[in-house]
PDB file of N, CA and C in Angstrom:
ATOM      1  N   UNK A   1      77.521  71.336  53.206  1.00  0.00           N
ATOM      2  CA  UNK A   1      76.827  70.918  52.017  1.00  0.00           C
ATOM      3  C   UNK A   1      76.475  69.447  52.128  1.00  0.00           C
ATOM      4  N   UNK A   2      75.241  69.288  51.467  1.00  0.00           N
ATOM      5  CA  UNK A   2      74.827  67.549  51.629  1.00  0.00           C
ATOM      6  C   UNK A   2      75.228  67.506  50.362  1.00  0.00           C
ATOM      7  N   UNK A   3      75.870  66.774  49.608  1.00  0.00           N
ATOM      8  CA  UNK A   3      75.964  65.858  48.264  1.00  0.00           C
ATOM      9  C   UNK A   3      74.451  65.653  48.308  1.00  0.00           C
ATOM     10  N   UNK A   4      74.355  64.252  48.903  1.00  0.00           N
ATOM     11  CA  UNK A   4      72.930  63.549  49.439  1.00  0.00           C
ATOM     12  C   UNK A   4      71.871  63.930  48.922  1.00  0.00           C
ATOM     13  N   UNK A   5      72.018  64.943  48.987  1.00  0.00           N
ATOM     14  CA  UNK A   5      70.227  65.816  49.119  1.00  0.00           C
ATOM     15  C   UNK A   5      70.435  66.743  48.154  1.00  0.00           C
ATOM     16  N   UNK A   6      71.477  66.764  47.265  1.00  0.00           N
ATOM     17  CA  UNK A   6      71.481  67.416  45.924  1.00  0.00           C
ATOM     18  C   UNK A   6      71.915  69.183  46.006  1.00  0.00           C
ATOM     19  N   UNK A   7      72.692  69.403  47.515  1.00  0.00           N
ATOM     20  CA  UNK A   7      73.655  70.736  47.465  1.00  0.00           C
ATOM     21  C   UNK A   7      74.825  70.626  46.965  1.00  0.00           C
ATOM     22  N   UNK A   8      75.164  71.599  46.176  1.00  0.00           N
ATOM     23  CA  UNK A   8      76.411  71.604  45.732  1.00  0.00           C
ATOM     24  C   UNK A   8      76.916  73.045  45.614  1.00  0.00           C
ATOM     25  N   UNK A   9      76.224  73.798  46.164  1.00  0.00           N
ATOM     26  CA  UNK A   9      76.792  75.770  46.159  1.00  0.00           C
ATOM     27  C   UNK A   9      75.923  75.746  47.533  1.00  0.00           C
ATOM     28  N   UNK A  10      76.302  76.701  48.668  1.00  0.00           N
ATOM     29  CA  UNK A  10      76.193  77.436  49.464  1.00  0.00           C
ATOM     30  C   UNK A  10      76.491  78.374  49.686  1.00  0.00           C
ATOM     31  N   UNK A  11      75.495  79.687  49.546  1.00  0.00           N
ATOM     32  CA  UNK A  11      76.471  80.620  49.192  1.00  0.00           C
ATOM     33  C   UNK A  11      77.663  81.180  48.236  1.00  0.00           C
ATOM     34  N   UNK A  12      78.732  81.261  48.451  1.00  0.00           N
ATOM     35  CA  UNK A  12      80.006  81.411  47.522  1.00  0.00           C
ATOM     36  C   UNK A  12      80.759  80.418  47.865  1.00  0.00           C
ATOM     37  N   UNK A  13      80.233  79.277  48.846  1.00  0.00           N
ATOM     38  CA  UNK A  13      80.876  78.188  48.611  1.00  0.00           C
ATOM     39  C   UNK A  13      80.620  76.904  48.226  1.00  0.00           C
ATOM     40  N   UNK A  14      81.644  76.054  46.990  1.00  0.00           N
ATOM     41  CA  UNK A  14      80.986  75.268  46.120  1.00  0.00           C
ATOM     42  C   UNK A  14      81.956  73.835  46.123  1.00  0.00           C
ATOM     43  N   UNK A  15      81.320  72.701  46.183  1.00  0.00           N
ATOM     44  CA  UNK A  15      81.747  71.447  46.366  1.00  0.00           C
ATOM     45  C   UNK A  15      83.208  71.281  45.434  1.00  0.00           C
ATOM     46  N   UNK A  16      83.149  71.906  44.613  1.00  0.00           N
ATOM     47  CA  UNK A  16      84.094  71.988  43.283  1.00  0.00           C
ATOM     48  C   UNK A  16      85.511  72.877  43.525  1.00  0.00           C
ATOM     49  N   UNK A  17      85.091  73.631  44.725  1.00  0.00           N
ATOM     50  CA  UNK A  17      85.962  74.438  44.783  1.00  0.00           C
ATOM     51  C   UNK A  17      86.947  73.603  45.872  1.00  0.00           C
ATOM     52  N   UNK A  18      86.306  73.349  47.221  1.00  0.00           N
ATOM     53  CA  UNK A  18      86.630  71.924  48.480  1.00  0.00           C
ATOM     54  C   UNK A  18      87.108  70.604  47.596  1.00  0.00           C
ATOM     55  N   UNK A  19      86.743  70.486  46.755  1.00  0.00           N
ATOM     56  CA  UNK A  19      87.200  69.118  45.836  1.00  0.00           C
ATOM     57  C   UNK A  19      88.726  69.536  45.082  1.00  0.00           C
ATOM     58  N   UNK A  20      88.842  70.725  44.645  1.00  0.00           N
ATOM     59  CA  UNK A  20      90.088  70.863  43.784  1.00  0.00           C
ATOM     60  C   UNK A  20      90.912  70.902  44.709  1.00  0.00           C
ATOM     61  N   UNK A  21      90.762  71.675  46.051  1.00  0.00           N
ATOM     62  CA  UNK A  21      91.280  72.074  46.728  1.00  0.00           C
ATOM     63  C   UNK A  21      92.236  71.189  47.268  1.00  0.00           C
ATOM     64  N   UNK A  22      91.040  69.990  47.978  1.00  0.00           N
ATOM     65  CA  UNK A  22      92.467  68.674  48.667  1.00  0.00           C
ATOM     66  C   UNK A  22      92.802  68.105  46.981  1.00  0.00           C
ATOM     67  N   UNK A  23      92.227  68.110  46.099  1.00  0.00           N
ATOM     68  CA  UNK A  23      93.157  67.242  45.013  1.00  0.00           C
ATOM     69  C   UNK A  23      94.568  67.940  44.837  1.00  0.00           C
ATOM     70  N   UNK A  24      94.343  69.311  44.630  1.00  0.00           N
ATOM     71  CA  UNK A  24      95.703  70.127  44.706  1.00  0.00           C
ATOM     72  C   UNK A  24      96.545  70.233  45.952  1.00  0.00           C
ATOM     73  N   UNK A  25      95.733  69.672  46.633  1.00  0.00           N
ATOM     74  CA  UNK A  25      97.201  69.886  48.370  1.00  0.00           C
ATOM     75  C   UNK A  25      97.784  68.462  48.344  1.00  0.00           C
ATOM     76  N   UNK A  26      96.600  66.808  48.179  1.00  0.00           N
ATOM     77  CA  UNK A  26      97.012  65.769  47.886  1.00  0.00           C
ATOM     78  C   UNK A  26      98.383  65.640  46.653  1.00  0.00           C
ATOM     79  N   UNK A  27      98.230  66.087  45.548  1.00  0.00           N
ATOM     80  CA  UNK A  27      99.156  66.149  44.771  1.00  0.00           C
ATOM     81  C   UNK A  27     100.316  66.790  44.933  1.00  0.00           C
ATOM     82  N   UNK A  28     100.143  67.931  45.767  1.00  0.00           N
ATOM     83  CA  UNK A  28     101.585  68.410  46.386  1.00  0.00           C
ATOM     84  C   UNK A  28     102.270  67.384  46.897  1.00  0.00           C
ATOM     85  N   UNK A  29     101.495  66.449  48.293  1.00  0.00           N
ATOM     86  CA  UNK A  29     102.064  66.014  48.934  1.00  0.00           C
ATOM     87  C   UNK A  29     102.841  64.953  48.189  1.00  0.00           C
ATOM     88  N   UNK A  30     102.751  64.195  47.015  1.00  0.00           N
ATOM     89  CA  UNK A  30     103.223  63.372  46.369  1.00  0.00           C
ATOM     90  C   UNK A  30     104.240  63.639  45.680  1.00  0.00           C
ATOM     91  N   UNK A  31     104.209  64.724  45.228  1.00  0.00           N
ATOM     92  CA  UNK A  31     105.340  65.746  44.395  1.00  0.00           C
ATOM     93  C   UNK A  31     106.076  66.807  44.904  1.00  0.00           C
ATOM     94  N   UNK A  32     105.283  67.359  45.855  1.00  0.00           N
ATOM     95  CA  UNK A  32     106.772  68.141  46.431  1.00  0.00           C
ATOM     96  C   UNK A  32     107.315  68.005  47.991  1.00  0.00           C
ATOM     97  N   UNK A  33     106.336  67.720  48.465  1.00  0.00           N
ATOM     98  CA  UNK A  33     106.164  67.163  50.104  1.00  0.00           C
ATOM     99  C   UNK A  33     106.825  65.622  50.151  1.00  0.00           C
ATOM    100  N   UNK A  34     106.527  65.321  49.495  1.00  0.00           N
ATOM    101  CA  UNK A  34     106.671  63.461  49.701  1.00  0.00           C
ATOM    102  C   UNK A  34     105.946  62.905  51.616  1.00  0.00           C
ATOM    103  N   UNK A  35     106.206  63.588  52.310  1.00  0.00           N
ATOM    104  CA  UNK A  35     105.587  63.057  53.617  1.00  0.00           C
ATOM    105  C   UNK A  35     105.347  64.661  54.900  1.00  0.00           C
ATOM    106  N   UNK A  36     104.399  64.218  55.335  1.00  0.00           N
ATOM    107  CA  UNK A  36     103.817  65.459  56.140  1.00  0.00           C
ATOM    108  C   UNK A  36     103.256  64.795  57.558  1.00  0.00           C
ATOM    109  N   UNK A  37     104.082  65.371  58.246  1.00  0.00           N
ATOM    110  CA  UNK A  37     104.287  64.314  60.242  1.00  0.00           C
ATOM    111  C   UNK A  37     102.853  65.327  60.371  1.00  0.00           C
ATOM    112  N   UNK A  38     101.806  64.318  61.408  1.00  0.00           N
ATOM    113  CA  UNK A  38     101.297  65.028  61.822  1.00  0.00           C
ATOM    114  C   UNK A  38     101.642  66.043  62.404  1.00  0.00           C
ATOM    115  N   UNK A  39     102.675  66.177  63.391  1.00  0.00           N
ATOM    116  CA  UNK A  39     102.891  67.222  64.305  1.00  0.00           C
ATOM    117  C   UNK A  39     103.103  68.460  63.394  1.00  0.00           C
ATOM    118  N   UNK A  40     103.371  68.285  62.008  1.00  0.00           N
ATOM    119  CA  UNK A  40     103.416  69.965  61.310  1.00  0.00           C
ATOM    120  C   UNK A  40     102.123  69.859  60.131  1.00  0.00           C
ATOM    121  N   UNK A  41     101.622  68.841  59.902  1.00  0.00           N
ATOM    122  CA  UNK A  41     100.219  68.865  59.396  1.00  0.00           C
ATOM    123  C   UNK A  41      99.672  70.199  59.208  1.00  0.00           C
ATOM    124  N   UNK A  42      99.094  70.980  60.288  1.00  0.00           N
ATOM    125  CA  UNK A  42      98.523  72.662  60.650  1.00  0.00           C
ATOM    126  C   UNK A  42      99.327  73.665  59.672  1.00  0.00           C
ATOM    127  N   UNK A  43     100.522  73.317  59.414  1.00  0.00           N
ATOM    128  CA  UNK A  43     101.644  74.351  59.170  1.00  0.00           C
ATOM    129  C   UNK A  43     101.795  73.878  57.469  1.00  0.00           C
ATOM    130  N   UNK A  44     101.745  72.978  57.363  1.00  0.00           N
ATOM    131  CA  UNK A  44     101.287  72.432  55.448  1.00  0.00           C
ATOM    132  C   UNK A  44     100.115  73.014  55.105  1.00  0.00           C
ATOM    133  N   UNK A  45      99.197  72.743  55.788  1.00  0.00           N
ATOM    134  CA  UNK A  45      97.660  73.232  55.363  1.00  0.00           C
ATOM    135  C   UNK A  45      97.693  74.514  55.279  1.00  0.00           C
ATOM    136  N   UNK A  46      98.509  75.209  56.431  1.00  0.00           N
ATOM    137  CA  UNK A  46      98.259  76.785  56.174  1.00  0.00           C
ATOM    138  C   UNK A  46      99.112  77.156  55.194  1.00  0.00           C
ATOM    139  N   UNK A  47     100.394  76.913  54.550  1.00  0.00           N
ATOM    140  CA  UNK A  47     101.029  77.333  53.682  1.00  0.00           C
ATOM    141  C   UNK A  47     100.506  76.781  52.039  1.00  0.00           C
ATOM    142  N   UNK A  48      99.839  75.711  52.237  1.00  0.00           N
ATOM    143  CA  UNK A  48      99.168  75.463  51.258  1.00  0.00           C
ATOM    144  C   UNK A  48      97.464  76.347  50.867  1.00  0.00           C
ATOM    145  N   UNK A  49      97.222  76.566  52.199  1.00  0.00           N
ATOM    146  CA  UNK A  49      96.020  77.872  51.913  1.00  0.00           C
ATOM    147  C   UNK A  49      96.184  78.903  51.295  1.00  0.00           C
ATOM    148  N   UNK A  50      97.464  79.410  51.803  1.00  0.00           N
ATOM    149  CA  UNK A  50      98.249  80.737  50.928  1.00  0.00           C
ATOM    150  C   UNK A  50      98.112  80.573  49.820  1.00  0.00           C
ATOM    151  N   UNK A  51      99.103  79.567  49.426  1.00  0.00           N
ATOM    152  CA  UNK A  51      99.750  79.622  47.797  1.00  0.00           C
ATOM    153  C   UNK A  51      98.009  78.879  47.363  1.00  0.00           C
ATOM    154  N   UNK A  52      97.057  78.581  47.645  1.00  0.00           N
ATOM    155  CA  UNK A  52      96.031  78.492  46.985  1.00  0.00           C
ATOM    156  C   UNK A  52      95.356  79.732  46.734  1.00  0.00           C
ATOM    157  N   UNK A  53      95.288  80.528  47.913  1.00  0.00           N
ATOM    158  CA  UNK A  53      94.317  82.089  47.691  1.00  0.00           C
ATOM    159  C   UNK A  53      95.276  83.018  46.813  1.00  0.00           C
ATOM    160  N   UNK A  54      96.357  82.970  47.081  1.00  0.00           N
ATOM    161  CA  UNK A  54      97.544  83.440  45.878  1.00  0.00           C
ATOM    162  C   UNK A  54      97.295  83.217  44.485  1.00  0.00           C
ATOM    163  N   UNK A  55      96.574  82.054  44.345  1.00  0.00           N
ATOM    164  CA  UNK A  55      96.750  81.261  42.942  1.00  0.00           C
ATOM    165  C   UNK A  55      96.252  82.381  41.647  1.00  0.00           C
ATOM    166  N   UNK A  56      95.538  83.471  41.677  1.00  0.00           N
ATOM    167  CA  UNK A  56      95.253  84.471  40.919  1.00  0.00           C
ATOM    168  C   UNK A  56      96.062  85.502  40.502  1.00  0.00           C
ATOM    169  N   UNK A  57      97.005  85.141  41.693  1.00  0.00           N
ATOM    170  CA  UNK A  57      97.515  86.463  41.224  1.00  0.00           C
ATOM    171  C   UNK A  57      98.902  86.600  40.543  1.00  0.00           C
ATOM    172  N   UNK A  58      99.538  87.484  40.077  1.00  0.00           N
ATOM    173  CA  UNK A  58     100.708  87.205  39.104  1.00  0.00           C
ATOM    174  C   UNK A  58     102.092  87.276  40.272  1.00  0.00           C
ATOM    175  N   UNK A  59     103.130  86.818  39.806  1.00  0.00           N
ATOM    176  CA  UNK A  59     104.283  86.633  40.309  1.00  0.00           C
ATOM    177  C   UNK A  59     104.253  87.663  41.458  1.00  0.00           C
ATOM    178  N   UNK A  60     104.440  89.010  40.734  1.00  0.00           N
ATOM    179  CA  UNK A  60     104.728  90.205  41.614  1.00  0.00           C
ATOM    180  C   UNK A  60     104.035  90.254  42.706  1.00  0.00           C
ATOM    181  N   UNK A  61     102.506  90.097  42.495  1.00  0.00           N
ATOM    182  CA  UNK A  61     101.566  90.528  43.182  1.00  0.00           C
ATOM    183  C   UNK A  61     101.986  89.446  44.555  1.00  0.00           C
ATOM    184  N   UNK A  62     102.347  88.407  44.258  1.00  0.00           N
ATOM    185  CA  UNK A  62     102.220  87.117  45.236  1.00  0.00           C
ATOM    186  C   UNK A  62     103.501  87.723  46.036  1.00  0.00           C
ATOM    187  N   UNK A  63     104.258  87.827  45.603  1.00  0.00           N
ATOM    188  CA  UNK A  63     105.705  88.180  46.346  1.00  0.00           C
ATOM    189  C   UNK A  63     105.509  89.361  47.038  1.00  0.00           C
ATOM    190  N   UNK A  64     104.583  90.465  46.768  1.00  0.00           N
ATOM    191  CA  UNK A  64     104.192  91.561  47.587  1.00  0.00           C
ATOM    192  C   UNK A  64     103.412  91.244  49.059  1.00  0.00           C
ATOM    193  N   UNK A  65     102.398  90.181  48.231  1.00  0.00           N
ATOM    194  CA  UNK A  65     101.672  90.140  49.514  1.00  0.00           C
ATOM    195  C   UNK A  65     102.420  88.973  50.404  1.00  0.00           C
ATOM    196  N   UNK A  66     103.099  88.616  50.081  1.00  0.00           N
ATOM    197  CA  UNK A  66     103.924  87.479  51.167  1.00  0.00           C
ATOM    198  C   UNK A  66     105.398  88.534  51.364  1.00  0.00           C
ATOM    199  N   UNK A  67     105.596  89.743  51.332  1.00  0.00           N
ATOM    200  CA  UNK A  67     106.588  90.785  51.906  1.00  0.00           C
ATOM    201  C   UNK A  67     105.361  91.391  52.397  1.00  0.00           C
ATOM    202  N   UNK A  68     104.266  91.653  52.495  1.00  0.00           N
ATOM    203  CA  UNK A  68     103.252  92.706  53.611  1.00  0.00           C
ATOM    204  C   UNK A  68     103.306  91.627  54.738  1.00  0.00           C
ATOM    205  N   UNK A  69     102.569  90.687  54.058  1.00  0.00           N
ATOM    206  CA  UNK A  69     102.070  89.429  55.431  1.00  0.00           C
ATOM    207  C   UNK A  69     103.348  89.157  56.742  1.00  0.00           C
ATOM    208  N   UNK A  70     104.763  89.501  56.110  1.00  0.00           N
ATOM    209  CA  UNK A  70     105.921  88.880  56.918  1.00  0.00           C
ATOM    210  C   UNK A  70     106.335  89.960  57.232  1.00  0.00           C
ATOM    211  N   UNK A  71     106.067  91.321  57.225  1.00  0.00           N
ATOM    212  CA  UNK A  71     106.357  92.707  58.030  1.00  0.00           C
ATOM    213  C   UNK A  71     106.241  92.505  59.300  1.00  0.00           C
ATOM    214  N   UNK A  72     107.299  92.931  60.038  1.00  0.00           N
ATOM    215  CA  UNK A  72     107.040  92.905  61.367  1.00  0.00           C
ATOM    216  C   UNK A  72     106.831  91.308  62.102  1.00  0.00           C
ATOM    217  N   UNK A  73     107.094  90.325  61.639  1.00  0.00           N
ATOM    218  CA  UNK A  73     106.717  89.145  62.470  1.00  0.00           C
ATOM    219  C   UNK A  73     108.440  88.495  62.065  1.00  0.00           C
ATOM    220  N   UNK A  74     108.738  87.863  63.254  1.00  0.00           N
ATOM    221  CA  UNK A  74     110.112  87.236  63.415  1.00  0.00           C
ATOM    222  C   UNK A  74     109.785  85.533  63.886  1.00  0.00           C
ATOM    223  N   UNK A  75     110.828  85.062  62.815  1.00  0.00           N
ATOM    224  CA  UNK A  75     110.725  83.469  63.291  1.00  0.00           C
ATOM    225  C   UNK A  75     111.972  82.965  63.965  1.00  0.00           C
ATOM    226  N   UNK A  76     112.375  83.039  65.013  1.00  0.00           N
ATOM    227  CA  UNK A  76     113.811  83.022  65.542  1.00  0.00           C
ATOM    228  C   UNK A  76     113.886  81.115  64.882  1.00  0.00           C
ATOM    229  N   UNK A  77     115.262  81.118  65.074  1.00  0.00           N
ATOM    230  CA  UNK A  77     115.742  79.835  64.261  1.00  0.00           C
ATOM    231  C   UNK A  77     115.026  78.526  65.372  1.00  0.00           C
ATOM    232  N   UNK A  78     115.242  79.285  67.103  1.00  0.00           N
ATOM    233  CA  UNK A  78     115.348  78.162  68.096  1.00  0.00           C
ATOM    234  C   UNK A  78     113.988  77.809  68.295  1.00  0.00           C
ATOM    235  N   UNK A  79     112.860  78.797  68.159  1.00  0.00           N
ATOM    236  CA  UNK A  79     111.769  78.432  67.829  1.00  0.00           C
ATOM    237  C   UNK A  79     111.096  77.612  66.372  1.00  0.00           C
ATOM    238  N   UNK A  80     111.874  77.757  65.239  1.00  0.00           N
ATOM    239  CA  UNK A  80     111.734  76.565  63.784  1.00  0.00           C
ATOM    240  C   UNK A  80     112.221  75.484  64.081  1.00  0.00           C
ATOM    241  N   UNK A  81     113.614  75.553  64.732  1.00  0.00           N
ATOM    242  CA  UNK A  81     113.982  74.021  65.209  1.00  0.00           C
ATOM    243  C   UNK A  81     113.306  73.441  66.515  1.00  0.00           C
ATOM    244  N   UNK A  82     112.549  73.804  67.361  1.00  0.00           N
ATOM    245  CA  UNK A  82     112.210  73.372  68.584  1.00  0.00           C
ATOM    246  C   UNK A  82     110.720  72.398  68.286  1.00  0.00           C
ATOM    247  N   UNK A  83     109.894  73.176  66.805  1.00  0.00           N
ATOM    248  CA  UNK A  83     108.317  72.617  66.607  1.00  0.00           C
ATOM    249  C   UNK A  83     108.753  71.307  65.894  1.00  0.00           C
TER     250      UNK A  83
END
């Protein structure tokens, strides 16, 4: 999107939506993050993508789809402590 040149929707995607978006991941980081190393940067953003595309849906629904999404995938401990 150009600002510039007076775009602000493309498609189904809208400046407003990219704007709330880092204001709501920025404000995490201040309030519940307090600091984010680059080296796990990738791994904030993606858990913060979740709980953003989540954001519709009610308690249950969120806890379902984060028990489908984690079926079958294993995080051994030596691989969480090693990244």
């Amino acid at each position: 999107m150009r600002h510039s040149a007076g775009e602000h929707v493309r498609s189904t995607l809208h400046a407003n939506s990219i704007e709330s978006f880092r204001s709501l991941f920025k404000r995490s980081l201040y309030g519940t993050c307090h600091h984010m190393s680059v080296q796990h940067l990738q791994r904030y953003l993606a858990e913060f993508t979740g709980r953003h595309n989540a954001r519709d849906l009610d308690a249950a629904e969120q806890m379902r789809w984060v028990a489908v999404s984690l079926n079958g995938r294993r995080l051994p401990w030596n691989m969480l402590a090693a990244a």
